[in-house]
N, C-alpha and C. Protein backbone atom coordinates (compact mmCIF):
# COMPACT_ATOMS: atom_id res chain seq x y z
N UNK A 1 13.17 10.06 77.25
CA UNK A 1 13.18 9.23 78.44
C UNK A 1 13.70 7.84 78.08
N UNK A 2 14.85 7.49 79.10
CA UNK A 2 15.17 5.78 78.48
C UNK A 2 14.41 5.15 79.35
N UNK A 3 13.70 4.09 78.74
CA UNK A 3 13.03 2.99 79.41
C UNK A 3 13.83 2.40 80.32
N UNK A 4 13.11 1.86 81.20
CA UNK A 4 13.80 0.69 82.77
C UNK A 4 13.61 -0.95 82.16
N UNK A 5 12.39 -0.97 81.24
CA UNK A 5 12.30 -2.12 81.46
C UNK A 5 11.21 -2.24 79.94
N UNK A 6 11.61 -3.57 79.33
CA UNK A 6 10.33 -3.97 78.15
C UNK A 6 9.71 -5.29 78.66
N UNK A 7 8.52 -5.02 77.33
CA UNK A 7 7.64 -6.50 77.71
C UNK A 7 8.79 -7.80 77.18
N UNK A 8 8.27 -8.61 77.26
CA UNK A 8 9.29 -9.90 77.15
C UNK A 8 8.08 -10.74 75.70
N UNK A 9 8.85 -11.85 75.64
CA UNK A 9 7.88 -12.55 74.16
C UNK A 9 7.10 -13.74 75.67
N UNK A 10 7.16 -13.53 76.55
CA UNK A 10 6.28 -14.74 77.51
C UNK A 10 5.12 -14.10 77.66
N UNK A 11 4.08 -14.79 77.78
CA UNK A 11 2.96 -14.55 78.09
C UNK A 11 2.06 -15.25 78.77
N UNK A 12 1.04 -14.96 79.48
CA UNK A 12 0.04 -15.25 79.93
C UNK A 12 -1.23 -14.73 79.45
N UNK A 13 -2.30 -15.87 79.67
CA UNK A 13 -3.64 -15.53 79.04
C UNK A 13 -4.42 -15.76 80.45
N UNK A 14 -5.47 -14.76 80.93
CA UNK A 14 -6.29 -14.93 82.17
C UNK A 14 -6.99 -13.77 81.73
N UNK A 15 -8.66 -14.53 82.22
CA UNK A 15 -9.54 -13.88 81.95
C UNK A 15 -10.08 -13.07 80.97
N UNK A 16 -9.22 -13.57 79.71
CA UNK A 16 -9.38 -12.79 78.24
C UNK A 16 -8.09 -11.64 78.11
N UNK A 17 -7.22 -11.38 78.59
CA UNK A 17 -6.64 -10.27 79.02
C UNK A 17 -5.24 -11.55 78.31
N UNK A 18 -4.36 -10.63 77.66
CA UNK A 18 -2.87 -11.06 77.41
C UNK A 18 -1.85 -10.24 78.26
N UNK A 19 -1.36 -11.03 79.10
CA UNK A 19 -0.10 -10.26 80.09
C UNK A 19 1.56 -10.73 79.84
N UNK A 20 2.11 -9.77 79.62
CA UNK A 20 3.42 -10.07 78.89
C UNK A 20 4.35 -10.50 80.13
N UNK A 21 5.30 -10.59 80.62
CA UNK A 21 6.82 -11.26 81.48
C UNK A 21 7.29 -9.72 81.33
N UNK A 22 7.83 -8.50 82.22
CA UNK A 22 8.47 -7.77 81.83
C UNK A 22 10.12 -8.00 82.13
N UNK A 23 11.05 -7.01 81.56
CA UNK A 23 12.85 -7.45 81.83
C UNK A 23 13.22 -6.23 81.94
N UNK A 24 14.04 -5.97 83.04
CA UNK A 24 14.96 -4.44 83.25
C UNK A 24 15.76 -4.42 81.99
N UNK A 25 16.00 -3.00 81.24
CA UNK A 25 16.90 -2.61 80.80
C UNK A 25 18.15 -2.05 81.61
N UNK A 26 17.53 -1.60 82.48
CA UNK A 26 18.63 -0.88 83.26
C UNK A 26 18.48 -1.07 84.37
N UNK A 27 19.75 -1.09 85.63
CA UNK A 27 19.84 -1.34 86.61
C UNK A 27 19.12 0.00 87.42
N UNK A 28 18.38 -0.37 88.86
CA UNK A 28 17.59 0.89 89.36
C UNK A 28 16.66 -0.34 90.63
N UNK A 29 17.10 1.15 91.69
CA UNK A 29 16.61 0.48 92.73
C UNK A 29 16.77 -0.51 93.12
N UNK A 30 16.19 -1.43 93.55
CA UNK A 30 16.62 -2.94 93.93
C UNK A 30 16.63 -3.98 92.59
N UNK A 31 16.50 -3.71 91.23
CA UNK A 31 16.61 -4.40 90.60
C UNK A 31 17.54 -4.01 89.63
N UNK A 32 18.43 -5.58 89.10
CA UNK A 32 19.40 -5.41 88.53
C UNK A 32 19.41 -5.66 86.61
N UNK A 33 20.14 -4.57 86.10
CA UNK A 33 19.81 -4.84 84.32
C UNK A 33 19.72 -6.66 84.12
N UNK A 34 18.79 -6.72 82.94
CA UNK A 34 18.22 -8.19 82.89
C UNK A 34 17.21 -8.75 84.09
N UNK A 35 17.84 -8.55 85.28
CA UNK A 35 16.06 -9.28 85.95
C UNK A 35 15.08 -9.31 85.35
N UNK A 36 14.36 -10.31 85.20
CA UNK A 36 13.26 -10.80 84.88
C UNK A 36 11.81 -10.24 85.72
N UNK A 37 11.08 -9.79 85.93
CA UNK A 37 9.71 -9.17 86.88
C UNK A 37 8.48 -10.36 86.28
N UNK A 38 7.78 -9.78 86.92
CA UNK A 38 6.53 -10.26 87.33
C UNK A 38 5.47 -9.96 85.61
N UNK A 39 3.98 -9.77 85.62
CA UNK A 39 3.53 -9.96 84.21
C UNK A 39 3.02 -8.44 84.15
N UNK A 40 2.56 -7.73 83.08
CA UNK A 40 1.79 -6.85 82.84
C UNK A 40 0.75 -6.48 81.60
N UNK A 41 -0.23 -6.08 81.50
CA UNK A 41 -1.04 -6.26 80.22
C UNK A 41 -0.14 -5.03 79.08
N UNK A 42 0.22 -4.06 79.90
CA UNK A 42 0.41 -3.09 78.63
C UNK A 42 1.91 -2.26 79.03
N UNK A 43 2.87 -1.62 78.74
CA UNK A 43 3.46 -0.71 79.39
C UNK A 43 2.96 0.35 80.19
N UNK A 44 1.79 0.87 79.82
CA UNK A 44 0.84 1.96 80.90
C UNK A 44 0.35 1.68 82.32
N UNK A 45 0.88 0.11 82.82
CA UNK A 45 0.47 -0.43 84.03
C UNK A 45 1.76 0.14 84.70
N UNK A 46 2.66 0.19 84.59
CA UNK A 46 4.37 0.31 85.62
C UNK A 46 5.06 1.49 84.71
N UNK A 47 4.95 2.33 85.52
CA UNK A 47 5.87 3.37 85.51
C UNK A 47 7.45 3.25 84.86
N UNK A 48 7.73 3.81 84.03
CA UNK A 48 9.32 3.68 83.35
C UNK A 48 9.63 4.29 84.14
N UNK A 49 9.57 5.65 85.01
CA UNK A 49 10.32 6.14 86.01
C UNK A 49 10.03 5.62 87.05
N UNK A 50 10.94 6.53 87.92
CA UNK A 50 10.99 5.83 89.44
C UNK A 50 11.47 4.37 89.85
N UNK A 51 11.60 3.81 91.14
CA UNK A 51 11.73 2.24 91.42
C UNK A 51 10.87 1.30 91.32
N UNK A 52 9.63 1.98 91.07
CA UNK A 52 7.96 0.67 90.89
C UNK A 52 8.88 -0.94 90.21
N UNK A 53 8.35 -1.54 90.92
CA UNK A 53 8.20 -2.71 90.00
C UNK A 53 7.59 -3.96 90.57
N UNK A 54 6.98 -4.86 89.47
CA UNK A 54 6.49 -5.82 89.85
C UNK A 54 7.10 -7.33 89.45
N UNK A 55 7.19 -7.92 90.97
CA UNK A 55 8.47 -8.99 90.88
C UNK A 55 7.07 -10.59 90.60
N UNK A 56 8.32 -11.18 90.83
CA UNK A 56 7.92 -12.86 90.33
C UNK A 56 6.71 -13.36 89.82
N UNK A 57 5.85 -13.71 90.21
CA UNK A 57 4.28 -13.66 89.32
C UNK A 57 3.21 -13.35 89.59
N UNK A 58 3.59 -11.81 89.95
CA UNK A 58 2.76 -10.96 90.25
C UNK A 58 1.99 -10.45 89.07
N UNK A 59 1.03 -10.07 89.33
CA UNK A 59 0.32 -9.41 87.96
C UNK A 59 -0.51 -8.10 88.01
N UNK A 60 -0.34 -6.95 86.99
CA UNK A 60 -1.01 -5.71 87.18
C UNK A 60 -1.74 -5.61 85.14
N UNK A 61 -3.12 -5.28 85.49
CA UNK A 61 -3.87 -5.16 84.49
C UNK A 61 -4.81 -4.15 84.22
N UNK A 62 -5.76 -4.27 83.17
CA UNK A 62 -6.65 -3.35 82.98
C UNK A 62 -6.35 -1.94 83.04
N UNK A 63 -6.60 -0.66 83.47
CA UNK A 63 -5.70 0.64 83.68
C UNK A 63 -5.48 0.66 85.02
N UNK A 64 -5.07 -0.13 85.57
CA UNK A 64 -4.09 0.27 87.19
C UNK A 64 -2.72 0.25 86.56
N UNK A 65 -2.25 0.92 87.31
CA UNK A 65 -0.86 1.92 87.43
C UNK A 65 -0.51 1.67 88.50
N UNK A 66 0.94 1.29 88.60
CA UNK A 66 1.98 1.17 89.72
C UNK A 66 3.22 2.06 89.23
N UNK A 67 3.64 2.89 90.23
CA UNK A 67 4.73 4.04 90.34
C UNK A 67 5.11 4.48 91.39
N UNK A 68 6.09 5.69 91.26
CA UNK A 68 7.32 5.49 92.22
C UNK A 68 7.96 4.66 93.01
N UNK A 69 7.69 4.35 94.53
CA UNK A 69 8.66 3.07 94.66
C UNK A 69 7.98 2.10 95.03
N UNK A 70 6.87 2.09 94.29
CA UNK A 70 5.74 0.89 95.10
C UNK A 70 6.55 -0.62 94.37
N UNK A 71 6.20 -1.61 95.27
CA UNK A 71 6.32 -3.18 94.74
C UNK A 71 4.86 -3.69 94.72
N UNK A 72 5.28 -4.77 93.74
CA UNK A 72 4.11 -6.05 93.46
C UNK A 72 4.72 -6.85 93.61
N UNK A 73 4.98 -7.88 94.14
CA UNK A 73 5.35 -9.15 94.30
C UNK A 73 4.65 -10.20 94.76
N UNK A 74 5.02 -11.56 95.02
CA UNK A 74 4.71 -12.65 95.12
C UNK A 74 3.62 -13.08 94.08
N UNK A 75 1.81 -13.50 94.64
CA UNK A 75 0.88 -13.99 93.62
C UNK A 75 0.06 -12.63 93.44
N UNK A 76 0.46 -11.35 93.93
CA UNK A 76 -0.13 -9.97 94.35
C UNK A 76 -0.56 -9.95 93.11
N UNK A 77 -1.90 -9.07 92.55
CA UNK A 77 -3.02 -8.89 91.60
C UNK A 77 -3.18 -7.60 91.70
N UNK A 78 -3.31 -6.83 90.88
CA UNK A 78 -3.60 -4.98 90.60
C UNK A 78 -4.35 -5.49 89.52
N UNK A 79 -5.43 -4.70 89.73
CA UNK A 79 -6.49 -4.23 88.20
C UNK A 79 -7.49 -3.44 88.17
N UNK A 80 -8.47 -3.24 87.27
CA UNK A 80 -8.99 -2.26 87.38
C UNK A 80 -8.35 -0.98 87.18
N UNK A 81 -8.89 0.10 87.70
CA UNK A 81 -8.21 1.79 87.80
C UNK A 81 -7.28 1.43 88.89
N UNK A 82 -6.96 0.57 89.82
CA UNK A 82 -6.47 0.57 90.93
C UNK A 82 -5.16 1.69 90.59
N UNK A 83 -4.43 2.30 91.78
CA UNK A 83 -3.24 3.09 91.76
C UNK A 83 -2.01 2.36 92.72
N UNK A 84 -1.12 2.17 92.72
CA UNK A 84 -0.20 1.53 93.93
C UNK A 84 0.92 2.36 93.51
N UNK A 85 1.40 3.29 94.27
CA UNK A 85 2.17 4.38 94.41
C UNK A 85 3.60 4.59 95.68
N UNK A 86 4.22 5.33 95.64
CA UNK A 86 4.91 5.90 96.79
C UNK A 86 5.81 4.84 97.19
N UNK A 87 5.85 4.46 98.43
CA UNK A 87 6.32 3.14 98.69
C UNK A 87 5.90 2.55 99.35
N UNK A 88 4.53 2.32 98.56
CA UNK A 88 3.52 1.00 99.09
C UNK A 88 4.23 -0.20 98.17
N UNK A 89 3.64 -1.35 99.37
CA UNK A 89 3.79 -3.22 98.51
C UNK A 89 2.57 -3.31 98.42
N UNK A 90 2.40 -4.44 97.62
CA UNK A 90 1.17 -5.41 97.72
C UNK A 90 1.88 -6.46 97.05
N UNK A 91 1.57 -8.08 98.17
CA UNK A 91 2.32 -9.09 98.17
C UNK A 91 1.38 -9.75 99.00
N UNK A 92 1.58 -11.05 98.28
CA UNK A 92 1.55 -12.53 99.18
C UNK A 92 0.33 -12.76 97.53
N UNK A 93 -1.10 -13.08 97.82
CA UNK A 93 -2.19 -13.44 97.28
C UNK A 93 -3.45 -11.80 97.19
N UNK A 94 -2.58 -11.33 97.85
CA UNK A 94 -3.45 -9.70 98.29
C UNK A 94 -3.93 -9.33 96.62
N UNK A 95 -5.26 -8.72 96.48
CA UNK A 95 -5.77 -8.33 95.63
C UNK A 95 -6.22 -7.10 95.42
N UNK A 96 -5.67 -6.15 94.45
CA UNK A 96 -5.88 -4.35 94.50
C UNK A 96 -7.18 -4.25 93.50
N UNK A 97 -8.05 -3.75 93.55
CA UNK A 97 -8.70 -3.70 92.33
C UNK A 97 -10.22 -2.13 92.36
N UNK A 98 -10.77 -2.29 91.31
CA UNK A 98 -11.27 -1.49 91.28
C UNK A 98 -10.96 0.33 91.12
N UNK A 99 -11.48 0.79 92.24
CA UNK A 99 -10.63 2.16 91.85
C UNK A 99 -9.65 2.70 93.07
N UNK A 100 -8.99 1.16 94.37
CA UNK A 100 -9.33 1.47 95.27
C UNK A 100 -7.70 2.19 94.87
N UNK A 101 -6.86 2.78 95.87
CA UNK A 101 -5.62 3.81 95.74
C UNK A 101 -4.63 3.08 97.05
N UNK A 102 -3.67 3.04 96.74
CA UNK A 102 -2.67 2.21 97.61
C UNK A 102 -1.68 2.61 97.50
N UNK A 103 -1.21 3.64 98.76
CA UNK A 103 0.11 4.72 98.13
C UNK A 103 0.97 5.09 99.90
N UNK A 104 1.46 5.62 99.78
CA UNK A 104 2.66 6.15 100.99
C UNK A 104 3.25 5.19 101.30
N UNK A 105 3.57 4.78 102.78
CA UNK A 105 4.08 3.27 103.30
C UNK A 105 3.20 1.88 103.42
N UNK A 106 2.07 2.17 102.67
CA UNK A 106 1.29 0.71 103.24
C UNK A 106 1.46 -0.06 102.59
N UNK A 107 1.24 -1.55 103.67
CA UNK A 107 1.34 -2.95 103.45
C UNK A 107 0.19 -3.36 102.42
N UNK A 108 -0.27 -3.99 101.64
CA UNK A 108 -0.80 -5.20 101.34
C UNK A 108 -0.93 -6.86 101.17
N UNK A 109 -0.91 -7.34 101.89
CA UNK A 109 -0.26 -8.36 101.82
C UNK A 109 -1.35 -9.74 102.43
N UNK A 110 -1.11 -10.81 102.62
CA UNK A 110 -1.24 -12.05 102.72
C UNK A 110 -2.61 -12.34 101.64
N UNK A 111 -3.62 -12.35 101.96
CA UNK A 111 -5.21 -13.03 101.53
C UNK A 111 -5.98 -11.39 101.66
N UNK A 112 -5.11 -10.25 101.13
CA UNK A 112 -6.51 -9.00 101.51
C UNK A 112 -6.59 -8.89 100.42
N UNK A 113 -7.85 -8.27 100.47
CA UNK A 113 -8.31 -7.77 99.27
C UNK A 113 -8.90 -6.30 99.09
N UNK A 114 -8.78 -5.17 98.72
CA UNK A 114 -8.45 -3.66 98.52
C UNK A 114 -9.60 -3.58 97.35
N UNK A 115 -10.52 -2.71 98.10
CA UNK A 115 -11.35 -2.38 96.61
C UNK A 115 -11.89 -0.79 97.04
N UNK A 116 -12.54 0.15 96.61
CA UNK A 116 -13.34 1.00 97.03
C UNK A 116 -11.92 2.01 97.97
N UNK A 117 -13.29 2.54 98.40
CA UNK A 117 -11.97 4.15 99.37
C UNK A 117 -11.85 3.31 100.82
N UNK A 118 -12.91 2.86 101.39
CA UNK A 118 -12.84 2.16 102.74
C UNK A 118 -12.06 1.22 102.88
N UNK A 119 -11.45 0.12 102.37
CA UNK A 119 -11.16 -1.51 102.60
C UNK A 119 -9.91 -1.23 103.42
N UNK A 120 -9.44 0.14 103.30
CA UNK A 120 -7.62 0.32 103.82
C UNK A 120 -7.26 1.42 104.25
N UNK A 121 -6.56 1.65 105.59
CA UNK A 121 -6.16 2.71 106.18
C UNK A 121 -4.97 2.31 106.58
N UNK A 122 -3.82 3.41 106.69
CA UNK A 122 -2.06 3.11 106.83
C UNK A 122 -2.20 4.45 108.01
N UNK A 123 -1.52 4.05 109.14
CA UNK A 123 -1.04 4.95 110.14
C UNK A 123 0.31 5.05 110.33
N UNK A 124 1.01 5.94 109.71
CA UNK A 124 2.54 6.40 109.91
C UNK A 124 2.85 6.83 111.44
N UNK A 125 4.23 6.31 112.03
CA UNK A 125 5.17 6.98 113.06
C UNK A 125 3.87 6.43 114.39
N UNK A 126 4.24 5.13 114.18
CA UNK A 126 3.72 4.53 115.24
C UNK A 126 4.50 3.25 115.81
N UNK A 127 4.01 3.31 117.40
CA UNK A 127 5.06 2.64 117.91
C UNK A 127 6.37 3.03 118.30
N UNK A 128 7.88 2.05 118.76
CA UNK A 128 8.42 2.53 119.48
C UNK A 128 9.53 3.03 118.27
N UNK A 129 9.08 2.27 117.13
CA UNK A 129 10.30 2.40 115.55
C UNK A 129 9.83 3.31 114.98
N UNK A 130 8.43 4.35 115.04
CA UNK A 130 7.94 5.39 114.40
C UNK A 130 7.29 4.84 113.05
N UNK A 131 6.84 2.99 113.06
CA UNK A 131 6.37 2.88 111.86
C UNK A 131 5.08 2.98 111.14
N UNK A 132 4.82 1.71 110.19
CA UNK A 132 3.24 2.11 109.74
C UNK A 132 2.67 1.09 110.06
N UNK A 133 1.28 1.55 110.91
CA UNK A 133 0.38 0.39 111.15
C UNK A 133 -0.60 0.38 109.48
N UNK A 134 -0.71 -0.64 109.21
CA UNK A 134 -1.49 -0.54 107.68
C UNK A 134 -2.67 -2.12 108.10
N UNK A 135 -3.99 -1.18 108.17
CA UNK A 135 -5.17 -2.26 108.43
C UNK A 135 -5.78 -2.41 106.50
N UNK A 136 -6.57 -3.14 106.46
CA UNK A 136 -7.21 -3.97 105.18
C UNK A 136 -8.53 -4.78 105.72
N UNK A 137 -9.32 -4.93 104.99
CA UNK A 137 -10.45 -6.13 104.69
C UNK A 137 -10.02 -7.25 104.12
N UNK A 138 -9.93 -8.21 105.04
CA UNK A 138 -9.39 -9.56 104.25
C UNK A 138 -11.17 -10.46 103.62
N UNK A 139 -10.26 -11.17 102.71
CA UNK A 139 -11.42 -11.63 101.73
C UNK A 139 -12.56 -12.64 102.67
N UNK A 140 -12.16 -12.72 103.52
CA UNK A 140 -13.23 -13.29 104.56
C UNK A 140 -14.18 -12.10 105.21
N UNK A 141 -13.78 -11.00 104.96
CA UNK A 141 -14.90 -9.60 105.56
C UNK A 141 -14.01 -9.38 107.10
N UNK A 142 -12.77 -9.97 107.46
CA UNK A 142 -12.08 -9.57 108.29
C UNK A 142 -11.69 -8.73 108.23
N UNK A 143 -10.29 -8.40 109.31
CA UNK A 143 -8.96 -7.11 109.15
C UNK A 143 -7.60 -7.89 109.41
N UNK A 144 -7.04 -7.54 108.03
CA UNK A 144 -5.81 -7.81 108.10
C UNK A 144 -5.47 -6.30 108.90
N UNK A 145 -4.06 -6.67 109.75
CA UNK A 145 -3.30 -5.80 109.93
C UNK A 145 -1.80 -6.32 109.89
N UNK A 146 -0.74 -5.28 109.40
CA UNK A 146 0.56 -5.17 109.21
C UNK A 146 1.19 -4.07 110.17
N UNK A 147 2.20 -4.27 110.66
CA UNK A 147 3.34 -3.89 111.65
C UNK A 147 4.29 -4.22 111.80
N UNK A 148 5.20 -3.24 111.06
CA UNK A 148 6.78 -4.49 111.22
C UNK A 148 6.55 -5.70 111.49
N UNK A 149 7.19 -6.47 112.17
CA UNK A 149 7.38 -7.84 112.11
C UNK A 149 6.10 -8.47 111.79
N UNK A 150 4.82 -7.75 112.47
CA UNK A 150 3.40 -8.27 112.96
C UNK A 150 2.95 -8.63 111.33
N UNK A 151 1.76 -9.70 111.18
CA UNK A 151 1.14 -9.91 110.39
C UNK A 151 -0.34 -10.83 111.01
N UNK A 152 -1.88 -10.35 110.85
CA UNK A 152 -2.41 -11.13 111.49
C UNK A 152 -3.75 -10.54 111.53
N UNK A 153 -5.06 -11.28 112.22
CA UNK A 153 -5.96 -10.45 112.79
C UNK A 153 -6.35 -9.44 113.34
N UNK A 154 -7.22 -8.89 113.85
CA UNK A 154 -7.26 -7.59 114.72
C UNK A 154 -7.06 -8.29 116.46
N UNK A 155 -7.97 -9.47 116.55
CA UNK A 155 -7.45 -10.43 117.71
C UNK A 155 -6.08 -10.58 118.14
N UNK A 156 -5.00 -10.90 117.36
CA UNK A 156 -3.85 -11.18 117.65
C UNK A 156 -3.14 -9.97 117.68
N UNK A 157 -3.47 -9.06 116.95
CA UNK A 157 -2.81 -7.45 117.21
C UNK A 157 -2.71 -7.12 118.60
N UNK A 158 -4.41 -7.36 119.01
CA UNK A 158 -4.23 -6.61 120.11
C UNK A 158 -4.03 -7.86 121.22
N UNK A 159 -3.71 -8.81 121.45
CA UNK A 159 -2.97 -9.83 121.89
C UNK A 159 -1.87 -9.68 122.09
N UNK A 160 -0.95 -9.18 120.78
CA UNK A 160 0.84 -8.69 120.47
C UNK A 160 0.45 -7.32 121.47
N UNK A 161 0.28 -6.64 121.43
CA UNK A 161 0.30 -5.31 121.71
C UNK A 161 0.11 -5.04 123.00
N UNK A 162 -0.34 -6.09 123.99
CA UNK A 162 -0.95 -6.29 125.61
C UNK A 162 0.48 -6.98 125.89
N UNK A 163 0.82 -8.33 125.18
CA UNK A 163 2.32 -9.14 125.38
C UNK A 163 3.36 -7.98 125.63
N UNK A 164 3.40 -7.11 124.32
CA UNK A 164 4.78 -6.41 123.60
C UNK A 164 4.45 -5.24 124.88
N UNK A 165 3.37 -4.41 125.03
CA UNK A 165 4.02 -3.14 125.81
C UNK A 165 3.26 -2.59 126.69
N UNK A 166 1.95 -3.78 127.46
CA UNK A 166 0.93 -3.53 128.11
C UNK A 166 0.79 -2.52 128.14
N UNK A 167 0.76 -1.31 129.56
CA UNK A 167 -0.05 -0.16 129.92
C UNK A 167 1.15 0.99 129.32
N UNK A 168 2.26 0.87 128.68
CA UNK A 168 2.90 2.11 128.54
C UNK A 168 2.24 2.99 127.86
N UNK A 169 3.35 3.87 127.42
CA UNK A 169 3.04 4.68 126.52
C UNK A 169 2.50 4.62 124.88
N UNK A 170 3.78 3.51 124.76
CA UNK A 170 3.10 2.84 123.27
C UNK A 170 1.66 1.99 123.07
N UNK A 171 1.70 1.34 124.48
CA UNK A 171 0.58 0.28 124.33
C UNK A 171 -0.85 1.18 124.74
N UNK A 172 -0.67 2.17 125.09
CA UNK A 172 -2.16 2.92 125.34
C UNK A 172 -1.91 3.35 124.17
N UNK A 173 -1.02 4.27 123.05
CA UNK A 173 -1.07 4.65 121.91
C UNK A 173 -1.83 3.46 120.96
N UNK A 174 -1.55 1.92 121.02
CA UNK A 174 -1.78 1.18 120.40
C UNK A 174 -2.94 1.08 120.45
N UNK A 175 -3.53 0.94 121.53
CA UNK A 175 -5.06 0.62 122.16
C UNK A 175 -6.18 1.88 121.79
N UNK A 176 -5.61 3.12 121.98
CA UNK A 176 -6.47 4.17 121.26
C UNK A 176 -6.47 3.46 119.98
N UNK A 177 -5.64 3.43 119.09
CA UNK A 177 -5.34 3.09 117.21
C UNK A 177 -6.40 1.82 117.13
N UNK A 178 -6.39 0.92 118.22
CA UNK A 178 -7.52 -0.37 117.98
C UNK A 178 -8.98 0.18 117.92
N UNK A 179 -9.27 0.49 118.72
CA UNK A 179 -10.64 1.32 119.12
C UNK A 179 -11.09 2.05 117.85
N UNK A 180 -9.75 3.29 117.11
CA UNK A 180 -10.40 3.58 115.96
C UNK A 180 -10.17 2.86 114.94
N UNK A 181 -9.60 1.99 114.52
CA UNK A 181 -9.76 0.78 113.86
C UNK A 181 -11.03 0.11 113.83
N UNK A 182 -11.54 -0.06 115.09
CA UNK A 182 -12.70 -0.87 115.68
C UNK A 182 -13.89 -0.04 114.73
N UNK A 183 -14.03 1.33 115.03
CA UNK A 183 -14.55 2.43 114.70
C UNK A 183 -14.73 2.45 112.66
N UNK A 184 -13.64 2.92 112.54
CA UNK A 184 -13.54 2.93 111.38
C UNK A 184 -14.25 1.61 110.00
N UNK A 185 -13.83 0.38 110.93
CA UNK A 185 -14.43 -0.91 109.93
C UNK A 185 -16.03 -1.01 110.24
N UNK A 186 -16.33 -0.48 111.68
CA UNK A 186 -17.20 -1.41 111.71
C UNK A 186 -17.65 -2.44 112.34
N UNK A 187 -16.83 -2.50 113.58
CA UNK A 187 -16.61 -3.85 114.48
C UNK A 187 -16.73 -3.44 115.54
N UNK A 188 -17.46 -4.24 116.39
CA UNK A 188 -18.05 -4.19 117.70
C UNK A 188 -17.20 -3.80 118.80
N UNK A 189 -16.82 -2.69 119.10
CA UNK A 189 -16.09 -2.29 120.28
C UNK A 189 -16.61 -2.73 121.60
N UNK A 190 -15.45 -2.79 122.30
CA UNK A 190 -15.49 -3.12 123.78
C UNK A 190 -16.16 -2.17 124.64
N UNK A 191 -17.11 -2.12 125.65
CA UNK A 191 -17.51 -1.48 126.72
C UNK A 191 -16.62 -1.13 127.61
């Protein structure tokens, strides 16, 4: 197997843990031979196959594993057993950890934080683009949710979603998906 990518001589020290700078060997997927990526503790964190990779100063540690076409980017954090797979992101300050699993099309992103089997659910082929609604526990004990363009509360979702397509077809599709959202976290549904 030829490698995609080695550790680099840069490093970082956090939390007792040494995380290296990784560098493409080879061009693949959206990244080009030489780019520079994001940090990692060991080669066993990022997949040599597939498109995985983790960009700018992002960081993946401890035995979490990122593979196939998942991204890490921005200040995004993996550790623990965590898994980030398929072609999931996790980006912005978002935090993966523990043993939680982060795989198909879902978002991670702004201030969430992913731990355990519960914190995250991704709903494919929704809406009028067939995409993924992807809800989270943000580190305040909120819900992030992601939707194409959308990024935000569960408040402003369903705010966008009354604006974007009131009583149609999509927007009653949307409004069932809130309810079990509502359902699913834990949060006080409407009468």
């Amino acid at each position: 197997m030829t490698k995609k990518y080695e550790l680099t001589d840069e490093k970082i020290t956090r939390f007792g843990r040494t995380l290296y700078r990784i560098k493409a060997l080879v061009s693949f997927g959206n990244v080009e031979k030489d780019d520079v990526g994001g940090f990692v503790e060991k080669e066993e964190n990022l997949d040599q196959e597939g498109n995985a990779w983790v960009y700018g100063d992002a960081r993946v540690s401890g035995n979490a594993w990122v593979s196939g076409d998942a991204r890490v980017y921005g200040n995004a954090r993996v550790s623990g057993n965590a898994r980030v797979s398929g072609n999931a992101e996790v980006s912005g300050d978002a935090r993966v950890y523990g043993n939680a699993r982060v795989s198909g099309n879902a978002r991670v992103s702004g201030n969430a934080e992913v731990y355990g089997r519960t914190e995250i659910i991704w709903i494919s082929n929704v809406g009028s683009e067939n995409g993924t609604l992807t809800v989270t526990r943000s580190k305040d004990g909120g819900l992030f949710l992601t939707r194409g363009c959308f990024s935000g509360d569960l408040a402003e979702f369903e705010k966008a979603v009354e604006q974007t397509h009131g009583d149609s077809q999509y927007g009653k599709e949307y409004k069932a998906l809130i309810e079990y959202i509502k359902l699913r976290f834990g949060v006080e549904c409407n009468d």
